[in-house]
C-alpha atoms as a PDB file:
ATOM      1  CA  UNK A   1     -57.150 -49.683   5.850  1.00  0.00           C
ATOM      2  CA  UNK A   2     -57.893 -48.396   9.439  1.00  0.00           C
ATOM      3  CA  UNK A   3     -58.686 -45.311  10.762  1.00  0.00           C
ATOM      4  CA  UNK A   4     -57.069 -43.809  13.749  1.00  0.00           C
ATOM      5  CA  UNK A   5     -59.935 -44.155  15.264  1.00  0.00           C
ATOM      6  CA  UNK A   6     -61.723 -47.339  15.755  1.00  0.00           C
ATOM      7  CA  UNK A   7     -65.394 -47.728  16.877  1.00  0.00           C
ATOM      8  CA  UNK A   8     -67.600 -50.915  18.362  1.00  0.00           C
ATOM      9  CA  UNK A   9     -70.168 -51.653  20.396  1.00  0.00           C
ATOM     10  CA  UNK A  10     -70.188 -52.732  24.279  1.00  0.00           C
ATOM     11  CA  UNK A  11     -71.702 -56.187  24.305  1.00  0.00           C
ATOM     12  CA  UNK A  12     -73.669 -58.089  21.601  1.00  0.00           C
ATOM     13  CA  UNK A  13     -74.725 -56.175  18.926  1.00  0.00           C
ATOM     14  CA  UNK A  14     -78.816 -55.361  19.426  1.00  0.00           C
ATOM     15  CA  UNK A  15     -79.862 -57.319  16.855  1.00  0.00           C
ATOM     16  CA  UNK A  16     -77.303 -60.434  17.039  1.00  0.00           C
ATOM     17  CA  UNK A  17     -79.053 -63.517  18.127  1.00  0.00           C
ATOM     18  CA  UNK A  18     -76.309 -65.322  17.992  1.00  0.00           C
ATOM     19  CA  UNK A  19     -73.806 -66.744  21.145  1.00  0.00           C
ATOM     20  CA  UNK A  20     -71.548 -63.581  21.936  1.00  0.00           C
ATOM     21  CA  UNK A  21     -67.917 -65.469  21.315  1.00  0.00           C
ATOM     22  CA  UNK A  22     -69.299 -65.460  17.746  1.00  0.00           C
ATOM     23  CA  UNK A  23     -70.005 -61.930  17.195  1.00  0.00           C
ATOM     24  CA  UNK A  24     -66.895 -60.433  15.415  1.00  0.00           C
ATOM     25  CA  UNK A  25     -68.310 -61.905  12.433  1.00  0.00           C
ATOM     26  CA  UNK A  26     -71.329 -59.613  12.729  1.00  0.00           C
ATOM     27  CA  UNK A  27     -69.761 -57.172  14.082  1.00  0.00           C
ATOM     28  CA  UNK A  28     -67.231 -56.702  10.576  1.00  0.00           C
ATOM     29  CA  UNK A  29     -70.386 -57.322   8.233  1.00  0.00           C
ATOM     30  CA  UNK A  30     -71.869 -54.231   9.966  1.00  0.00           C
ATOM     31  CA  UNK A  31     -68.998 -52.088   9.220  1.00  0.00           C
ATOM     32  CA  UNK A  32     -67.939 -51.518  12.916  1.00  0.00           C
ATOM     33  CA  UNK A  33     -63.824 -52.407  13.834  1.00  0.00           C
ATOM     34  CA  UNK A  34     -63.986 -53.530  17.635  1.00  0.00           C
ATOM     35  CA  UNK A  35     -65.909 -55.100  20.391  1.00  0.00           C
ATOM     36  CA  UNK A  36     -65.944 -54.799  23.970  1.00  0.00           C
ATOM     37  CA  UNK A  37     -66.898 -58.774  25.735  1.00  0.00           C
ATOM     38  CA  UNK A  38     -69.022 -57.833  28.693  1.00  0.00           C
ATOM     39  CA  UNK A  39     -68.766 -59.427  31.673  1.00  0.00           C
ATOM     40  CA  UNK A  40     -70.539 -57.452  34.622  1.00  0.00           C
ATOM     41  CA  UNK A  41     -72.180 -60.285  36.648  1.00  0.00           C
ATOM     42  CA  UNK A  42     -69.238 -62.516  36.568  1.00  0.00           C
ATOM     43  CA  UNK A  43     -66.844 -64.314  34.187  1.00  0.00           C
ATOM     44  CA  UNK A  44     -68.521 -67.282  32.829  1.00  0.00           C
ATOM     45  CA  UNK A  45     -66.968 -68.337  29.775  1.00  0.00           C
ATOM     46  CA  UNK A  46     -64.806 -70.968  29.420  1.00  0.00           C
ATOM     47  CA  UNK A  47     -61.606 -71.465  27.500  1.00  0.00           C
ATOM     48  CA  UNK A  48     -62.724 -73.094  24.563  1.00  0.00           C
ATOM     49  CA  UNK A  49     -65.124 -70.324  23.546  1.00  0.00           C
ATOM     50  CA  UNK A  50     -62.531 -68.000  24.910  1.00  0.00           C
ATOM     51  CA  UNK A  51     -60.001 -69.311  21.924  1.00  0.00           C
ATOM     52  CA  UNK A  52     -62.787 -69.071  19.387  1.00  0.00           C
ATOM     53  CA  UNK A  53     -63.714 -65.919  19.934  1.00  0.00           C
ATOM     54  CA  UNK A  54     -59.955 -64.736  19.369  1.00  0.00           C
ATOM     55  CA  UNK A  55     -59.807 -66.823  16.196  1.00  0.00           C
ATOM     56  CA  UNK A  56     -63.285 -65.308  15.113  1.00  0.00           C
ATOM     57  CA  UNK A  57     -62.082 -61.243  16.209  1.00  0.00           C
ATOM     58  CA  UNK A  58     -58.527 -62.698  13.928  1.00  0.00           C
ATOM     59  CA  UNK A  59     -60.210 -63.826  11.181  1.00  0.00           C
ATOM     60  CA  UNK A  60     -62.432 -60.535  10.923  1.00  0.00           C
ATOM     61  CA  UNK A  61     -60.081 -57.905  11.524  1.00  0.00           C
ATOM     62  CA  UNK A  62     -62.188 -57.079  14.792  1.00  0.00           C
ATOM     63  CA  UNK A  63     -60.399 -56.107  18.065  1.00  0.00           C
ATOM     64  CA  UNK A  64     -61.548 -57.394  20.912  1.00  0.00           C
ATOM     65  CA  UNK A  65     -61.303 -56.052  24.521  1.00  0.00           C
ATOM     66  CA  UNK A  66     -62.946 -57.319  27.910  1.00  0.00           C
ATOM     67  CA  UNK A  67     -65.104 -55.359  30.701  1.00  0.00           C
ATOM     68  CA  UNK A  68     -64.512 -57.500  34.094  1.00  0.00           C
ATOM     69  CA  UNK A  69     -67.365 -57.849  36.902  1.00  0.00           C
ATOM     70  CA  UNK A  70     -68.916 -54.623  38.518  1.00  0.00           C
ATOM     71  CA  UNK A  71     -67.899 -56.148  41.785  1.00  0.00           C
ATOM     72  CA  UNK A  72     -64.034 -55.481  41.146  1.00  0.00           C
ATOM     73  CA  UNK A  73     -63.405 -52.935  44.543  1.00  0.00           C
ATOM     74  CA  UNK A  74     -59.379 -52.015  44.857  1.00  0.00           C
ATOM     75  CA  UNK A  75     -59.749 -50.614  47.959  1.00  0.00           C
ATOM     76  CA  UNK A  76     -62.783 -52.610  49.757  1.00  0.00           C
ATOM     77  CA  UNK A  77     -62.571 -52.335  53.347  1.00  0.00           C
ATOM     78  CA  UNK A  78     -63.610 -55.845  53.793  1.00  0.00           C
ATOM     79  CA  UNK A  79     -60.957 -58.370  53.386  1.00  0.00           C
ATOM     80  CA  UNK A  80     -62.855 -61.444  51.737  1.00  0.00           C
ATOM     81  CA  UNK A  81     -63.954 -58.801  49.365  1.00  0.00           C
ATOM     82  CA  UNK A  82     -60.751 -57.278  48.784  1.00  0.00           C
ATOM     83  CA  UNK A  83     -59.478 -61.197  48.077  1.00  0.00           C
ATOM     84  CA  UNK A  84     -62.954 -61.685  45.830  1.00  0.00           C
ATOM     85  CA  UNK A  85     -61.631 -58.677  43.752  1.00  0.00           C
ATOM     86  CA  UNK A  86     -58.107 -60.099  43.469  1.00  0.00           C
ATOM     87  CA  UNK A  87     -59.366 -63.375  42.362  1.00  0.00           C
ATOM     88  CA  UNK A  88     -61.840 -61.672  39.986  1.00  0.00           C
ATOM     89  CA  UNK A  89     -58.583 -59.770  38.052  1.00  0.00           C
ATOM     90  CA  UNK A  90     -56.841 -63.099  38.337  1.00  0.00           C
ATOM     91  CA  UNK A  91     -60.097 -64.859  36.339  1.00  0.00           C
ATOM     92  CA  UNK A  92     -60.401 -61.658  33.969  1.00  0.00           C
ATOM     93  CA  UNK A  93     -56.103 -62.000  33.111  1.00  0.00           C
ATOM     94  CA  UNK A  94     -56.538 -65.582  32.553  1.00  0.00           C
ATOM     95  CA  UNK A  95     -59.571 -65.464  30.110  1.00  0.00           C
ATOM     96  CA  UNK A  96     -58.392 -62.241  28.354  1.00  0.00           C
ATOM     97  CA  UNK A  97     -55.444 -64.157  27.866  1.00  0.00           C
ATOM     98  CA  UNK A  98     -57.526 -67.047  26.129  1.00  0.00           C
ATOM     99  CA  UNK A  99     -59.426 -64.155  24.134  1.00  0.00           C
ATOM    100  CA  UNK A 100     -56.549 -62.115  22.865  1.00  0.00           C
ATOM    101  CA  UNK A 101     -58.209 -59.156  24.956  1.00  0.00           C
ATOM    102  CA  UNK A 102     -55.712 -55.993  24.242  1.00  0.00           C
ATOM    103  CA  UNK A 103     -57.685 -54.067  27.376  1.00  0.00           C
ATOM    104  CA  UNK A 104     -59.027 -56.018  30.401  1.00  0.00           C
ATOM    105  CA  UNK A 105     -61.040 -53.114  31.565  1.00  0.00           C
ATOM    106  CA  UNK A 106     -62.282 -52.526  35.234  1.00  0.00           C
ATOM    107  CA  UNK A 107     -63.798 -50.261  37.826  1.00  0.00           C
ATOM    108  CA  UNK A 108     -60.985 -49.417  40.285  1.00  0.00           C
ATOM    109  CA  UNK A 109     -63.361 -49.110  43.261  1.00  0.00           C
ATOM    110  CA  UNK A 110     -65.223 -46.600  45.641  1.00  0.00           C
ATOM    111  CA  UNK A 111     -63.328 -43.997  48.580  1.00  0.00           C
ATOM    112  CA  UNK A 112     -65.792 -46.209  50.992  1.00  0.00           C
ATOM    113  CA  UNK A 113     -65.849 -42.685  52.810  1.00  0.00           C
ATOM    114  CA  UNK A 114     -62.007 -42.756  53.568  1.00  0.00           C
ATOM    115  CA  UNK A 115     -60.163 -40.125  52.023  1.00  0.00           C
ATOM    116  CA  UNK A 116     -58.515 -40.508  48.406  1.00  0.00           C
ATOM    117  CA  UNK A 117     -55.511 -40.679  48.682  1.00  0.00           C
ATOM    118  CA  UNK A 118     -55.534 -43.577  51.806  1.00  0.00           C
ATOM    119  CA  UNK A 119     -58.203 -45.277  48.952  1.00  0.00           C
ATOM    120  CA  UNK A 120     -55.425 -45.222  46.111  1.00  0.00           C
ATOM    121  CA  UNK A 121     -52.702 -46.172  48.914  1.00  0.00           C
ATOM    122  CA  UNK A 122     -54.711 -49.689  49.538  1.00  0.00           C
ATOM    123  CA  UNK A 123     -55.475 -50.012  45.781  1.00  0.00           C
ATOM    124  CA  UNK A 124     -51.646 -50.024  44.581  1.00  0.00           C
ATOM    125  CA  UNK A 125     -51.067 -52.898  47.618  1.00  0.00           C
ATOM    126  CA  UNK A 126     -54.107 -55.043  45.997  1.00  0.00           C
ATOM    127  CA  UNK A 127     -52.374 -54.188  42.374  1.00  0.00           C
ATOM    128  CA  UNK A 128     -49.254 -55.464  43.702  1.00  0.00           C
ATOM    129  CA  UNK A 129     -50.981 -58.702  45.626  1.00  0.00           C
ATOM    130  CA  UNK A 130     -52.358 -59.337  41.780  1.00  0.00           C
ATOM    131  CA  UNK A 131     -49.482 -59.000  40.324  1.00  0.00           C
ATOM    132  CA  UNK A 132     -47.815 -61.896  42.574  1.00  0.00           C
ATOM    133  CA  UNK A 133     -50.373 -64.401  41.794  1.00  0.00           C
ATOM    134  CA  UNK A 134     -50.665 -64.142  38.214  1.00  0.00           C
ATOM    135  CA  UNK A 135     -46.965 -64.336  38.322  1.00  0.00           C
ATOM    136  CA  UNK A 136     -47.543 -67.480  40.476  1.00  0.00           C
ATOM    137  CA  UNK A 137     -49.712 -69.044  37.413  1.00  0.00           C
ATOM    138  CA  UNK A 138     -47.847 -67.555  34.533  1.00  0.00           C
ATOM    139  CA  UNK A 139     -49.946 -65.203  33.091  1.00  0.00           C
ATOM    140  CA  UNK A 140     -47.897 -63.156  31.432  1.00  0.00           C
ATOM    141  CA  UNK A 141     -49.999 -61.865  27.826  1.00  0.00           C
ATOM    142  CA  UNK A 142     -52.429 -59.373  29.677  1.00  0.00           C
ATOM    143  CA  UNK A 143     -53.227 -55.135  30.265  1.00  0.00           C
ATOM    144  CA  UNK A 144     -55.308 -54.101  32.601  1.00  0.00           C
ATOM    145  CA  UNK A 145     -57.406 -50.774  31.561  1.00  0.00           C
ATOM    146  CA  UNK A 146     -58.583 -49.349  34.656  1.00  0.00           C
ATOM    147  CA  UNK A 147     -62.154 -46.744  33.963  1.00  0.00           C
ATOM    148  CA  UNK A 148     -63.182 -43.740  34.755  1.00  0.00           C
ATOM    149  CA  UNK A 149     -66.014 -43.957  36.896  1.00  0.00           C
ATOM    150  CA  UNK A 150     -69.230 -41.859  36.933  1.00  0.00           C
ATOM    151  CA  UNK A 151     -69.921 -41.313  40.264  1.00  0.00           C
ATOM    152  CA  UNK A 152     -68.001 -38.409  42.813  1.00  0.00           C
ATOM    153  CA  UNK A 153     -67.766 -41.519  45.531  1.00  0.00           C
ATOM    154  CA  UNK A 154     -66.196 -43.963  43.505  1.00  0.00           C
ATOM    155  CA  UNK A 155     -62.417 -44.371  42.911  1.00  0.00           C
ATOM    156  CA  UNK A 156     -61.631 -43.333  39.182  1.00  0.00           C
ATOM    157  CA  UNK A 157     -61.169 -39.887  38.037  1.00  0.00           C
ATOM    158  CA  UNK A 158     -58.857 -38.888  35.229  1.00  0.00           C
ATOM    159  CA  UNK A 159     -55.814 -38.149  37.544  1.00  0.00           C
ATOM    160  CA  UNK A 160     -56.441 -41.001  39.733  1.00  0.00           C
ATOM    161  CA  UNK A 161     -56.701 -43.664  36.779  1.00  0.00           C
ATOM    162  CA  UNK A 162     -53.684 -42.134  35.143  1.00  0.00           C
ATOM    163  CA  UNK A 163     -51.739 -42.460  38.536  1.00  0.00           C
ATOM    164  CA  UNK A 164     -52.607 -46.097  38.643  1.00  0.00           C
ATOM    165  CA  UNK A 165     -51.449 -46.718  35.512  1.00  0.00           C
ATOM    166  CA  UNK A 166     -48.459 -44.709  35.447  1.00  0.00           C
ATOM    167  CA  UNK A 167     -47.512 -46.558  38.536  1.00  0.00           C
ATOM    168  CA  UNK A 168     -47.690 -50.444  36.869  1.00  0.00           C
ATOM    169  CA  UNK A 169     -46.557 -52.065  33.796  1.00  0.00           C
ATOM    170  CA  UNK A 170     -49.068 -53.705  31.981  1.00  0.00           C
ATOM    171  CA  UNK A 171     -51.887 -50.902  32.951  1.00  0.00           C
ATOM    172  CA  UNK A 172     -53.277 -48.738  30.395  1.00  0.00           C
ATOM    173  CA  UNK A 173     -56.274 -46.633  30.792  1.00  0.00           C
ATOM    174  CA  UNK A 174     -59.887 -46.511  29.706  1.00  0.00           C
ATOM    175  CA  UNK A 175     -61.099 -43.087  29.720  1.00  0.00           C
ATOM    176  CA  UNK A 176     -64.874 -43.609  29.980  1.00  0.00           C
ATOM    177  CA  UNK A 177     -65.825 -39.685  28.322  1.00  0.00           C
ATOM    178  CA  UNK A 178     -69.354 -39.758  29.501  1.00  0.00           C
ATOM    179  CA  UNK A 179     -68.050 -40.983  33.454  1.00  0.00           C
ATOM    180  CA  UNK A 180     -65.865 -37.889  32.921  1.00  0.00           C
ATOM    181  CA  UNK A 181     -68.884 -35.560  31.887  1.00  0.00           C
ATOM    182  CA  UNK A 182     -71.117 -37.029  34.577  1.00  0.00           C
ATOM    183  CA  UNK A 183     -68.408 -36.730  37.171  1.00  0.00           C
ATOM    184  CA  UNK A 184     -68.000 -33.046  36.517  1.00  0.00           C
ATOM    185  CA  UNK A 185     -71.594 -32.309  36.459  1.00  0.00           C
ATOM    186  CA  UNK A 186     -71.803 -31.764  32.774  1.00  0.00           C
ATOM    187  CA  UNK A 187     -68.508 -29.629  31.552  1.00  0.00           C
ATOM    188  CA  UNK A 188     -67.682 -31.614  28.241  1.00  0.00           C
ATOM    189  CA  UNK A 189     -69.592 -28.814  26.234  1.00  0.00           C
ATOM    190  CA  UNK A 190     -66.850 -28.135  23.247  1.00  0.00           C
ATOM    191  CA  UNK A 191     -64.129 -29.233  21.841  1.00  0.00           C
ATOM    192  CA  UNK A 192     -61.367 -27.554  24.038  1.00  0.00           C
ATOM    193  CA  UNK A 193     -63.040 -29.225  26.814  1.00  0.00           C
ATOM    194  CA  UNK A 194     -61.076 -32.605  26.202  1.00  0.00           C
ATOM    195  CA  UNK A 195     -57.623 -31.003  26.705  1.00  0.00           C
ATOM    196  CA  UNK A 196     -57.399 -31.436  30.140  1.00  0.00           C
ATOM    197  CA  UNK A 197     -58.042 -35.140  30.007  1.00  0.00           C
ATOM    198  CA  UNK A 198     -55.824 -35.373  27.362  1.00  0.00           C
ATOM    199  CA  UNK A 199     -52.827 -33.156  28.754  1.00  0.00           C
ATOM    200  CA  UNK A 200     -52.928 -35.438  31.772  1.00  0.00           C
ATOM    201  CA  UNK A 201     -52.598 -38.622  29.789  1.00  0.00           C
ATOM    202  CA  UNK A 202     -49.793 -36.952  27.630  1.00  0.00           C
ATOM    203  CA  UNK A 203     -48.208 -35.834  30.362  1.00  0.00           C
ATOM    204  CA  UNK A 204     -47.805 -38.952  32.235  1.00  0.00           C
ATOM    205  CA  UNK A 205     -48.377 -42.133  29.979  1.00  0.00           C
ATOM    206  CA  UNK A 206     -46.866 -43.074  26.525  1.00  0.00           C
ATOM    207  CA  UNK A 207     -49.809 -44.646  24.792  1.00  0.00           C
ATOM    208  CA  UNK A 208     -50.053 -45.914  21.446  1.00  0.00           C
ATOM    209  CA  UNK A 209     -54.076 -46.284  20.893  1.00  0.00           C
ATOM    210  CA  UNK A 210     -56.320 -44.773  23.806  1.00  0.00           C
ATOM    211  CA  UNK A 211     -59.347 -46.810  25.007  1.00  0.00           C
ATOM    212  CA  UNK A 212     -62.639 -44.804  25.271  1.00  0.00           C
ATOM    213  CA  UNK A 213     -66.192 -45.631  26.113  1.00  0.00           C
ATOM    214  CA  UNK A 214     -69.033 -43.070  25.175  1.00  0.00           C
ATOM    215  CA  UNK A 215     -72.609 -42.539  25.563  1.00  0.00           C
ATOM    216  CA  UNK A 216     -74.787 -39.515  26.337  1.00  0.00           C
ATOM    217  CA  UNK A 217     -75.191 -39.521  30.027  1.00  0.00           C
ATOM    218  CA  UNK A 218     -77.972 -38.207  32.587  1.00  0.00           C
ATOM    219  CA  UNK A 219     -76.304 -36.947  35.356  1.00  0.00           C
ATOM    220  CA  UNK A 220     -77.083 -35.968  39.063  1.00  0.00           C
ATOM    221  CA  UNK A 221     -75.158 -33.683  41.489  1.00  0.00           C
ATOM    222  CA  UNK A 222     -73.309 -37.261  42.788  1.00  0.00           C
ATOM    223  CA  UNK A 223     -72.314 -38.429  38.767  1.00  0.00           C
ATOM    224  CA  UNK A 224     -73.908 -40.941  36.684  1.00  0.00           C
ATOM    225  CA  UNK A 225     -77.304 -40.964  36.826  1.00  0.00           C
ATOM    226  CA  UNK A 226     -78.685 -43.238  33.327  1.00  0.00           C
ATOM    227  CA  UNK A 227     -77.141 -43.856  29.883  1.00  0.00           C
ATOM    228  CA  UNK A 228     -78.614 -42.242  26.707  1.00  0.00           C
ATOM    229  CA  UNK A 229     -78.543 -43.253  23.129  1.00  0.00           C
ATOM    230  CA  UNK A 230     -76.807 -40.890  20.644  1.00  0.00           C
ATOM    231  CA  UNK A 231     -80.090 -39.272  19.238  1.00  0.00           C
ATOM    232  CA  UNK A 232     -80.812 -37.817  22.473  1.00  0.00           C
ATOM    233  CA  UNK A 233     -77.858 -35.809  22.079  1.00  0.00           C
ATOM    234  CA  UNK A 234     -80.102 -32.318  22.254  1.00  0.00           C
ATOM    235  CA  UNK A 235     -80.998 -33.009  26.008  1.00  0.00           C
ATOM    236  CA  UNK A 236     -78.028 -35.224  27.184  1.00  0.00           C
ATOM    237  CA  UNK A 237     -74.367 -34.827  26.574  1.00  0.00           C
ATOM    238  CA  UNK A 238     -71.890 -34.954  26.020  1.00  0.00           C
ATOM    239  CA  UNK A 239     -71.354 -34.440  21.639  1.00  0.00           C
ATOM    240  CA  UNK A 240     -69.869 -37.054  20.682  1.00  0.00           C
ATOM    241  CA  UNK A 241     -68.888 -34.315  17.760  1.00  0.00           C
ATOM    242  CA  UNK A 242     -66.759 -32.429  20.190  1.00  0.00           C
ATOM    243  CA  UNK A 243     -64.412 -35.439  21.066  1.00  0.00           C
ATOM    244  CA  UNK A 244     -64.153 -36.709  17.525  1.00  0.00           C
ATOM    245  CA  UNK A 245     -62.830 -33.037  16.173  1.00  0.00           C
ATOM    246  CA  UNK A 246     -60.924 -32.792  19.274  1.00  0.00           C
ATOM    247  CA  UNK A 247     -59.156 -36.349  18.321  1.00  0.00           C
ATOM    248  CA  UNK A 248     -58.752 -35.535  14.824  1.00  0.00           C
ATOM    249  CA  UNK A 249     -56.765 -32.716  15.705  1.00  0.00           C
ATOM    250  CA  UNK A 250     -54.224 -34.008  17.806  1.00  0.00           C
ATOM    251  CA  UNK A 251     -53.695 -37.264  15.489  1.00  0.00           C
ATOM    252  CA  UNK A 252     -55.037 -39.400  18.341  1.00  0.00           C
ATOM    253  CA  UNK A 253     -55.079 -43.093  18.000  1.00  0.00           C
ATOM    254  CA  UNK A 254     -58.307 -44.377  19.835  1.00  0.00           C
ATOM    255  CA  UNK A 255     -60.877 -47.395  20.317  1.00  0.00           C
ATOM    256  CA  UNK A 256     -64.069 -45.480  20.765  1.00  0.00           C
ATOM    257  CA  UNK A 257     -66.658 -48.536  22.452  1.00  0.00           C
ATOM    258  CA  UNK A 258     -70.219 -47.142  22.155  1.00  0.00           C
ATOM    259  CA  UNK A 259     -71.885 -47.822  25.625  1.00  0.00           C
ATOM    260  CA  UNK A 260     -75.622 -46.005  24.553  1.00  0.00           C
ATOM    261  CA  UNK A 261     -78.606 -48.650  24.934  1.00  0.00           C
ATOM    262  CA  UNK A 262     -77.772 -48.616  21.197  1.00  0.00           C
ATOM    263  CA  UNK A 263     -74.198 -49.928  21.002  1.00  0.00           C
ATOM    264  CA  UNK A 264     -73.892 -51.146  17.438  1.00  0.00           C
ATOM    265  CA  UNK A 265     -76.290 -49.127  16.117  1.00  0.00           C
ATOM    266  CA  UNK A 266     -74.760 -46.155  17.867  1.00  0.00           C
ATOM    267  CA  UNK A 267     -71.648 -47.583  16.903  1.00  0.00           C
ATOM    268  CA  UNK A 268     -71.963 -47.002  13.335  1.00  0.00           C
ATOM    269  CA  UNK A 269     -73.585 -43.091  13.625  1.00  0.00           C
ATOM    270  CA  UNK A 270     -70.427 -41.988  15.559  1.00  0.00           C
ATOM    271  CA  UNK A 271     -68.231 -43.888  12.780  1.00  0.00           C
ATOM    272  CA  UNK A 272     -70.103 -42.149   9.795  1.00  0.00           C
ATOM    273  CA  UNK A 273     -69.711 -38.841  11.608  1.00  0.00           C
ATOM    274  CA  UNK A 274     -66.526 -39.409  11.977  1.00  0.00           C
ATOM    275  CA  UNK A 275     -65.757 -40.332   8.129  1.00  0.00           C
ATOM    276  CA  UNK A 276     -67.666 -37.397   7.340  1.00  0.00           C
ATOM    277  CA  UNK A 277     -65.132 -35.367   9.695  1.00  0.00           C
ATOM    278  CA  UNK A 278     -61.695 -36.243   8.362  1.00  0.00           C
END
């Protein structure tokens, strides 16, 4: 049976020399429950490994999500970027689709020094613009999981993800803990620290299971600085600890992905924490 919470690595597993549609496999055998498909540098795979990785993540009780290219910008002030960014999301609903992908997750964009609000005013027209073609192509089987981002100049804090998805169907978000933590200059230091995040999302979104990412994260006075693995936990936050109890408490459903330089491996010491937890 599974646990409320749900933890897998971002990308291949370290060790896995295999082709990444084919991971679930190794991903089950390891212990671990889900798997985040990376695609930063662009969207390369094709349909028919699409289809077998959903009928490997199937067959192995693994669930699968999708991280689309960095170069996703909402709100870029250049228009054949702005269309680059809609056909990206277009690309990333389409294979998701292929992949049985429950979160297609993205980076909403940067404030390109405008202010925020005029930022999340030209990202909810480019939602919209999306949301015409893949209507256009009939893509209907798809939810986009905007992230938190780590840096102060990027669109993408708690509120501003929540808005976005509290304004679309078929938006859910990703609530990237160490972005949050890096964002804030380093204020995820207990357990009662997560209520704010999560009184926002209970306030404003009905969600069944929440999508997370967490590593411990070096941080500068402008956000994310460098990701950490989980044994550096003494010097770099946040505690993964902290979030777990704070989940536990409040019966939270949630798909922790484990972005450390570690992933799997990281994977499965935040899942035996856990187990020791509850």
């Amino acid at each position: 049976m599974k646990h409320n919470v749900l933890f897998g690595p971002a990308g291949s597993p370290v060790n896995y020399k295999g082709a990444a549609y084919k991971a679930p496999k190794y991903i089950s055998e390891e212990g671990l429950d889900s798997y985040e498909y990376q695609t930063p540098y662009g969207i390369r795979i094709g349909e028919k490994s699409a289809v077998t990785l959903k009928e490997e993540s199937q067959k192995h009780d693994v669930l699968v999500s999708m991280h689309g290219p960095y170069y996703i910008n909402l709100c870029a002030k250049d228009e054949d970027k702005l269309d680059k960014s809609i056909g990206y999301l277009i690309s990333l609903a389409r294979v998701g689709e292929w992949m049985g992908a429950y979160r297609l997750v993205f980076h909403p964009g940067a404030y390109m020094n405008r202010k925020p609000e005029k930022a999340m005013e030209i990202s909810k027209t480019t939602v919209n613009r999306v949301f015409e073609e893949l209507e256009a192509e009939g893509i209907e089987d798809f939810t986009f999981a905007p992230e938190t981002t780590g840096k102060r100049a990027q669109l993408g804090n708690v509120r501003e993800v929540v808005e976005l998805c509290a304004t679309f169907d078929h938006f859910e978000p990703t609530i990237d803990f160490a972005h949050v933590h890096a964002r804030g200059r380093g204020f995820l230091n207990k357990k009662e620290d997560y209520n704010c995040i999560f009184s926002i999302i209970e306030d404003n979104l009905d969600i069944d299971r929440l999508h997370c990412h967490f590593t411990t994260i070096e941080y500068s006075q402008a956000g994310e600085v460098k990701h950490h693995t989980l044994d550096e936990s003494d010097e770099y936050g946040p505690d993964i600890k902290d979030l777990l109890a704070n989940l536990i408490d409040n019966g939270w459903k949630a798909n922790i992905i484990c972005e450390t330089p570690e992933r799997d491996l990281d994977a499965l010491k935040m899942k035996k924490i856990y187990e020791d937890m509850i």
